[in-house]
N, C-alpha and C. Protein backbone atom coordinates (compact mmCIF):
# COMPACT_ATOMS: atom_id res chain seq x y z
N UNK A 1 334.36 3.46 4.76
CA UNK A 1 333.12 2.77 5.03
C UNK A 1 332.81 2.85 6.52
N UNK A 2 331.98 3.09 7.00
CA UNK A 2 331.19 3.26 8.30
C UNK A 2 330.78 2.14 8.90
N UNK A 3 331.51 1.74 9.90
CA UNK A 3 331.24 0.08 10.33
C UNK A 3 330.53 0.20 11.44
N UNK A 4 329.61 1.75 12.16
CA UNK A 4 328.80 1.38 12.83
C UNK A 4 327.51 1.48 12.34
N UNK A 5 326.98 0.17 13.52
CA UNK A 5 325.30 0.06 12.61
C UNK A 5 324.50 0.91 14.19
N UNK A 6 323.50 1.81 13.72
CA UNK A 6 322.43 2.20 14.67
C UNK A 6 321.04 1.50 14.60
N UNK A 7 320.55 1.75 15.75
CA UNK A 7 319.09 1.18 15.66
C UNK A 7 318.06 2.07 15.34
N UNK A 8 317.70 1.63 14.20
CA UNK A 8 316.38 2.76 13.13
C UNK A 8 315.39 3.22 14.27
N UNK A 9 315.02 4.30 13.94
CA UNK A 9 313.67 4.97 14.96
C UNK A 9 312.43 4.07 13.90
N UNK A 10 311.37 4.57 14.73
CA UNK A 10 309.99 4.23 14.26
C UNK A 10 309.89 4.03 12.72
N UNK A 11 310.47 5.51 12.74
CA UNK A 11 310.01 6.14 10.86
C UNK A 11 310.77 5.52 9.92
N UNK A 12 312.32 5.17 10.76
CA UNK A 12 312.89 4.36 9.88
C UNK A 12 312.99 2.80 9.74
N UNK A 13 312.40 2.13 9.89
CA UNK A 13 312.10 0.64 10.17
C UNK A 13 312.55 -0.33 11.59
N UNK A 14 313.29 -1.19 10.82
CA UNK A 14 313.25 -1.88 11.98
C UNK A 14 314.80 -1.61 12.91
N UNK A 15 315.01 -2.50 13.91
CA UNK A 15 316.11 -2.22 15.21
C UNK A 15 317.19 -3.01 14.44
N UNK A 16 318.32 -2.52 14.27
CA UNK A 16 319.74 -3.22 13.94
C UNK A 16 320.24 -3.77 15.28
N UNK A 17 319.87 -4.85 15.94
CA UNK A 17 320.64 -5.41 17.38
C UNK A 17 321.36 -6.61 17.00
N UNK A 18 321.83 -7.15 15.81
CA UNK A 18 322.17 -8.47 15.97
C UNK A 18 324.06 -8.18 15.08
N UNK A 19 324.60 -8.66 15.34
CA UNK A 19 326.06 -8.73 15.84
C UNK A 19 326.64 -10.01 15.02
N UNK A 20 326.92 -10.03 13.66
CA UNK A 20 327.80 -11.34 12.93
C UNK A 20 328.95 -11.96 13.92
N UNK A 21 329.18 -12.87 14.05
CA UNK A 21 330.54 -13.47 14.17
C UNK A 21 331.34 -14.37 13.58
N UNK A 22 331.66 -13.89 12.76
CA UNK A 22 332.38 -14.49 11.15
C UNK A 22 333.57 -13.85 10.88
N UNK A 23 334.55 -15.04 10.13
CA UNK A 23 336.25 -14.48 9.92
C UNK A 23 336.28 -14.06 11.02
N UNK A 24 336.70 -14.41 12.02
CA UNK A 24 337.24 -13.91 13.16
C UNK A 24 336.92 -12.21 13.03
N UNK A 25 335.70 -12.05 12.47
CA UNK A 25 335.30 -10.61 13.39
C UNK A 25 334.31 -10.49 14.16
N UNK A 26 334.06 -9.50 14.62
CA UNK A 26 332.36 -8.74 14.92
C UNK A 26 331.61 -8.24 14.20
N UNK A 27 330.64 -8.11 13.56
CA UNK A 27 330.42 -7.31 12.19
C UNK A 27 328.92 -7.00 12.71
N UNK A 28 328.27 -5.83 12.77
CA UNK A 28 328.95 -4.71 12.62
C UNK A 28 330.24 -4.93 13.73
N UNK A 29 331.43 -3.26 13.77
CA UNK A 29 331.99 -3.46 15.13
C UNK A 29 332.08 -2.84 16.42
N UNK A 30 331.18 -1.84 15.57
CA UNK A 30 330.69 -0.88 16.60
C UNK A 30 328.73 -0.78 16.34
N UNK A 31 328.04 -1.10 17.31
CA UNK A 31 326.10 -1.19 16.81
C UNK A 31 325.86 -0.01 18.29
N UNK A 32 325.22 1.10 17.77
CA UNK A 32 324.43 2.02 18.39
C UNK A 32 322.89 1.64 18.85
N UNK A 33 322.69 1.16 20.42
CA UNK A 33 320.88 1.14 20.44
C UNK A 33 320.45 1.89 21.93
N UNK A 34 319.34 1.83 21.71
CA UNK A 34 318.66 2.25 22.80
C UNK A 34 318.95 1.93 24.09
N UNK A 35 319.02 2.24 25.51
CA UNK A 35 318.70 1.86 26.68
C UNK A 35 317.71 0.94 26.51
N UNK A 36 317.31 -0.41 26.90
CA UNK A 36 316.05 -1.48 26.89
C UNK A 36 316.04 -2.36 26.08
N UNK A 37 317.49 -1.94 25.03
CA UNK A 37 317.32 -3.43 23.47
C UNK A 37 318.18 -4.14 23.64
N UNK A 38 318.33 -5.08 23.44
CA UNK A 38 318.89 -6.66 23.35
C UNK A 38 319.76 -6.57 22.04
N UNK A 39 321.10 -6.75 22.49
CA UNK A 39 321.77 -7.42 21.37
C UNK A 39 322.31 -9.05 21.29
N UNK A 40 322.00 -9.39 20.27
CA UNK A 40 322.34 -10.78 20.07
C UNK A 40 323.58 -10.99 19.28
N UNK A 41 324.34 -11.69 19.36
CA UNK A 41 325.66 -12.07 18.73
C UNK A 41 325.25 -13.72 18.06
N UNK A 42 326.20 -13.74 16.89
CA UNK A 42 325.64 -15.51 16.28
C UNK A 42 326.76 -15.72 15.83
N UNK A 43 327.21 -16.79 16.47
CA UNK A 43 328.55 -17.17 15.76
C UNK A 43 328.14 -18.11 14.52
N UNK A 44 328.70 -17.75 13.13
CA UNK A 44 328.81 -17.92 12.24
C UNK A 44 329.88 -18.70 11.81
N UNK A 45 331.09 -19.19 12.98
CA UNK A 45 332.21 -19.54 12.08
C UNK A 45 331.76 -21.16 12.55
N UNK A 46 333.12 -21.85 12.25
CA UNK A 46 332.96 -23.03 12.78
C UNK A 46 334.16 -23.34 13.69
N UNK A 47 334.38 -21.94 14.26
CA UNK A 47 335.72 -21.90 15.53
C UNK A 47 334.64 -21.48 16.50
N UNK A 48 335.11 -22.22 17.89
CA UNK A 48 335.04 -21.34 19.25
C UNK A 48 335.03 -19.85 19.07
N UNK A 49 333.83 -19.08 20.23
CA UNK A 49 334.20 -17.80 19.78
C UNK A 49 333.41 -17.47 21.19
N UNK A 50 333.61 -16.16 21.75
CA UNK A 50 333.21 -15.98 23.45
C UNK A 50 332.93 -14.61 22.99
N UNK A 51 331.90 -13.41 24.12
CA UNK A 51 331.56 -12.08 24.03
C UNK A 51 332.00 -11.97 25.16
N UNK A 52 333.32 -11.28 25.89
CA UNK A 52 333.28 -11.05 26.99
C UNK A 52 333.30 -9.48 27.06
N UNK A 53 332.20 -9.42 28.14
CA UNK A 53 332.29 -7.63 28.40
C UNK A 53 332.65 -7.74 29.70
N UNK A 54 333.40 -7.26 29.71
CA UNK A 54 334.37 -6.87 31.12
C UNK A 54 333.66 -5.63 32.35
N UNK A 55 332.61 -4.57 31.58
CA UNK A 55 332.37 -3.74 32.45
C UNK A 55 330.98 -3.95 32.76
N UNK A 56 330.30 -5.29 32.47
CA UNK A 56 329.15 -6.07 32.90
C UNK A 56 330.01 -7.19 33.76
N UNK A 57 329.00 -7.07 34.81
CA UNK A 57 328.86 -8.22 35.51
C UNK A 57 327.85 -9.63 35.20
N UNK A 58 327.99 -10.23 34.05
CA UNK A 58 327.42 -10.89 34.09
C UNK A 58 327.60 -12.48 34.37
N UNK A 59 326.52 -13.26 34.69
CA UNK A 59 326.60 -14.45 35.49
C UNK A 59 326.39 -15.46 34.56
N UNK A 60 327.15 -16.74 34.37
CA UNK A 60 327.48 -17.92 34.06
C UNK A 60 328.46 -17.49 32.60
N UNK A 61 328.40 -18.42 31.66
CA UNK A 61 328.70 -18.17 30.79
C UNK A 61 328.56 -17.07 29.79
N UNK A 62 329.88 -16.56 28.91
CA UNK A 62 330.31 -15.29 28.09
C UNK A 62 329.96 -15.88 26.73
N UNK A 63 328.55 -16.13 26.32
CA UNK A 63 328.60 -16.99 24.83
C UNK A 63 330.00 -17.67 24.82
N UNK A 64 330.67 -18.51 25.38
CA UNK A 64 331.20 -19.42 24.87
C UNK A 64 332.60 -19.88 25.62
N UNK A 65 333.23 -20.44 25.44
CA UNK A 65 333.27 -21.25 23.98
C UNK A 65 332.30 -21.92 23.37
N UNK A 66 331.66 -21.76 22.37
CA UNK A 66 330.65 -22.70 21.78
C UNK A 66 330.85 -22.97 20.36
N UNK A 67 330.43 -23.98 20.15
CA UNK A 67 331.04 -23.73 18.19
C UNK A 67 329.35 -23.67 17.45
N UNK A 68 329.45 -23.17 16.15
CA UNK A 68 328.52 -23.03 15.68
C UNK A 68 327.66 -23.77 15.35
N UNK A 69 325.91 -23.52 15.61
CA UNK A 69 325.47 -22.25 15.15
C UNK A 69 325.11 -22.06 16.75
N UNK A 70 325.47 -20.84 17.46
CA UNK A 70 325.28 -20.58 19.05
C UNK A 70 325.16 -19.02 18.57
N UNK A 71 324.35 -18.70 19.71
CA UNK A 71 324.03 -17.19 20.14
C UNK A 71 323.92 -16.93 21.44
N UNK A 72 324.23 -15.89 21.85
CA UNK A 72 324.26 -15.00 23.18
C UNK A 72 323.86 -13.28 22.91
N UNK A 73 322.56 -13.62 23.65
CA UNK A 73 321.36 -12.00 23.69
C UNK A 73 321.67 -11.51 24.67
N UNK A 74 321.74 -10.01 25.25
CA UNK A 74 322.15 -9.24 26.13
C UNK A 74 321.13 -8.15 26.23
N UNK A 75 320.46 -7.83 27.23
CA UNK A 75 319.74 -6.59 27.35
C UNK A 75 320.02 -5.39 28.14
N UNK A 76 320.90 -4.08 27.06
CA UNK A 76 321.18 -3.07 27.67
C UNK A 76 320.27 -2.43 28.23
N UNK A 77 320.11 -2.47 29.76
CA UNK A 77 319.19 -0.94 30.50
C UNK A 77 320.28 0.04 30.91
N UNK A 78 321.84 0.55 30.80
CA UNK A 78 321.87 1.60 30.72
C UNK A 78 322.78 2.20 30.16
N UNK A 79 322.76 3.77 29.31
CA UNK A 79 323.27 4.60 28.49
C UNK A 79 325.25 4.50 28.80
N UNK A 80 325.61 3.83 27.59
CA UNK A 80 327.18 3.98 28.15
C UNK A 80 328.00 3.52 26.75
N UNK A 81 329.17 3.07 26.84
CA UNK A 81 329.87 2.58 25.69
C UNK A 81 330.60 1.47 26.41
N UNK A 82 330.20 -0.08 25.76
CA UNK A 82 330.24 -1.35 25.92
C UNK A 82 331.43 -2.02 25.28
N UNK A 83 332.70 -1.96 25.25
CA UNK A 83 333.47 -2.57 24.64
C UNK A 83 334.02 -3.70 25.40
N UNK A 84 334.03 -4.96 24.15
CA UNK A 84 333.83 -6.45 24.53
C UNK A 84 335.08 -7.10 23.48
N UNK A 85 335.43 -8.04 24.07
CA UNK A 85 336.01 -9.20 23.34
C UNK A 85 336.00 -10.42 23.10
N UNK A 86 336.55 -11.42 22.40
CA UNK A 86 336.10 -12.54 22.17
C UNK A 86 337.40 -13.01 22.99
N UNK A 87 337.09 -13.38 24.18
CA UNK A 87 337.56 -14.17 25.28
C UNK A 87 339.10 -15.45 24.62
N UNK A 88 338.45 -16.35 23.34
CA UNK A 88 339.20 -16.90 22.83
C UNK A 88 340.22 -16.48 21.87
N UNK A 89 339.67 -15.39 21.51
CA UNK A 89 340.99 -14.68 20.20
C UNK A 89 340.56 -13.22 20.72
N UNK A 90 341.41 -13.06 21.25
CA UNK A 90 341.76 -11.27 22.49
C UNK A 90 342.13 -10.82 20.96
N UNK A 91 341.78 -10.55 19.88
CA UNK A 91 342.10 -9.28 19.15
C UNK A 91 340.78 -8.97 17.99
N UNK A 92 340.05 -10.00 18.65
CA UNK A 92 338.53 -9.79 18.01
C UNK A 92 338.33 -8.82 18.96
N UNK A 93 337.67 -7.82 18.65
CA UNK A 93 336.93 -6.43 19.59
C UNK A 93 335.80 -5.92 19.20
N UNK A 94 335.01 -5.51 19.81
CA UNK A 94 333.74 -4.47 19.38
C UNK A 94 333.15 -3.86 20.54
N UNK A 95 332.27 -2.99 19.84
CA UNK A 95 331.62 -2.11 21.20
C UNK A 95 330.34 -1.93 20.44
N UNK A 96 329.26 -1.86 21.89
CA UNK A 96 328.30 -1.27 21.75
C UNK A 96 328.39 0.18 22.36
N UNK A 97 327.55 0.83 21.79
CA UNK A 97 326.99 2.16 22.13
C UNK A 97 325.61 2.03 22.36
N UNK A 98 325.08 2.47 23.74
CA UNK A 98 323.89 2.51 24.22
C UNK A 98 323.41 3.95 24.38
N UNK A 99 322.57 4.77 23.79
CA UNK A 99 321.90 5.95 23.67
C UNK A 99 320.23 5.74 25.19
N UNK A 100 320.14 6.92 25.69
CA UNK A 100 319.13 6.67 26.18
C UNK A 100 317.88 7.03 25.40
C-alpha cells in the first residue's frame, strides 16, 4: 500500500495538505505538495502530540504539546524533503515532499 499522499493538479481535483494524527501516527506519512501550500496536521488522539521539523526554523511553538482537537498549518515556499517528528513520542515520523 502506498502511504504517500500527493497534491492533485487542476484536472485532478482538489490539494491533499492535511496530515491525521491518530494511533500514534502521521497518516498520510509521507504527503507530496507544491512550493506555496500549507500543510495542516490535526491531532486526533486524546494524547499530547508535537510536529517538530528540525530543518525549519520555526518560531514559538511545534503544534504542541496540545491535546485534542488542536492543529498546526505550515506554509512550504521551498522545494526540498521535510522530515519531522512528534517531539513527544520520537518514533512518530513523517515527511513532507515539496515539488516546485
Amino acid at each position: 500500500m502506498d502511504k504517500t499522499a500527493e497534491t492533485k493538479t487542476e484536472s485532478g481535483g482538489t490539494a491533499t495538505t492535511a496530515v491525521a494524527v491518530k494511533d500514534f501516527v502521521f497518516a498520510p506519512t509521507v504527503i507530496k505538495v507544491k512550493a506555496g501550500e500549507t500543510v495542516t496536521w490535526t491531532n486526533e488522539d486524546e494524547f499530547d502530540h508535537s510536529v517538530q521539523i528540525d530543518s525549519l526554523e520555526l518560531e514559538g511553538i511545534k503544534f504542541g504539546p496540545m491535546t485534542m482537537p488542536a492543529s498546526f498549518s505550515h506554509q512550504f515556499s521551498k522545494p526540498g524533503t521535510y522530515e519531522y517528528l512528534c517531539g513527544v513520542h520520537n518514533s512518530m515520523t513523517g515527511t513532507v515532499i515539496v515539488t516546485s
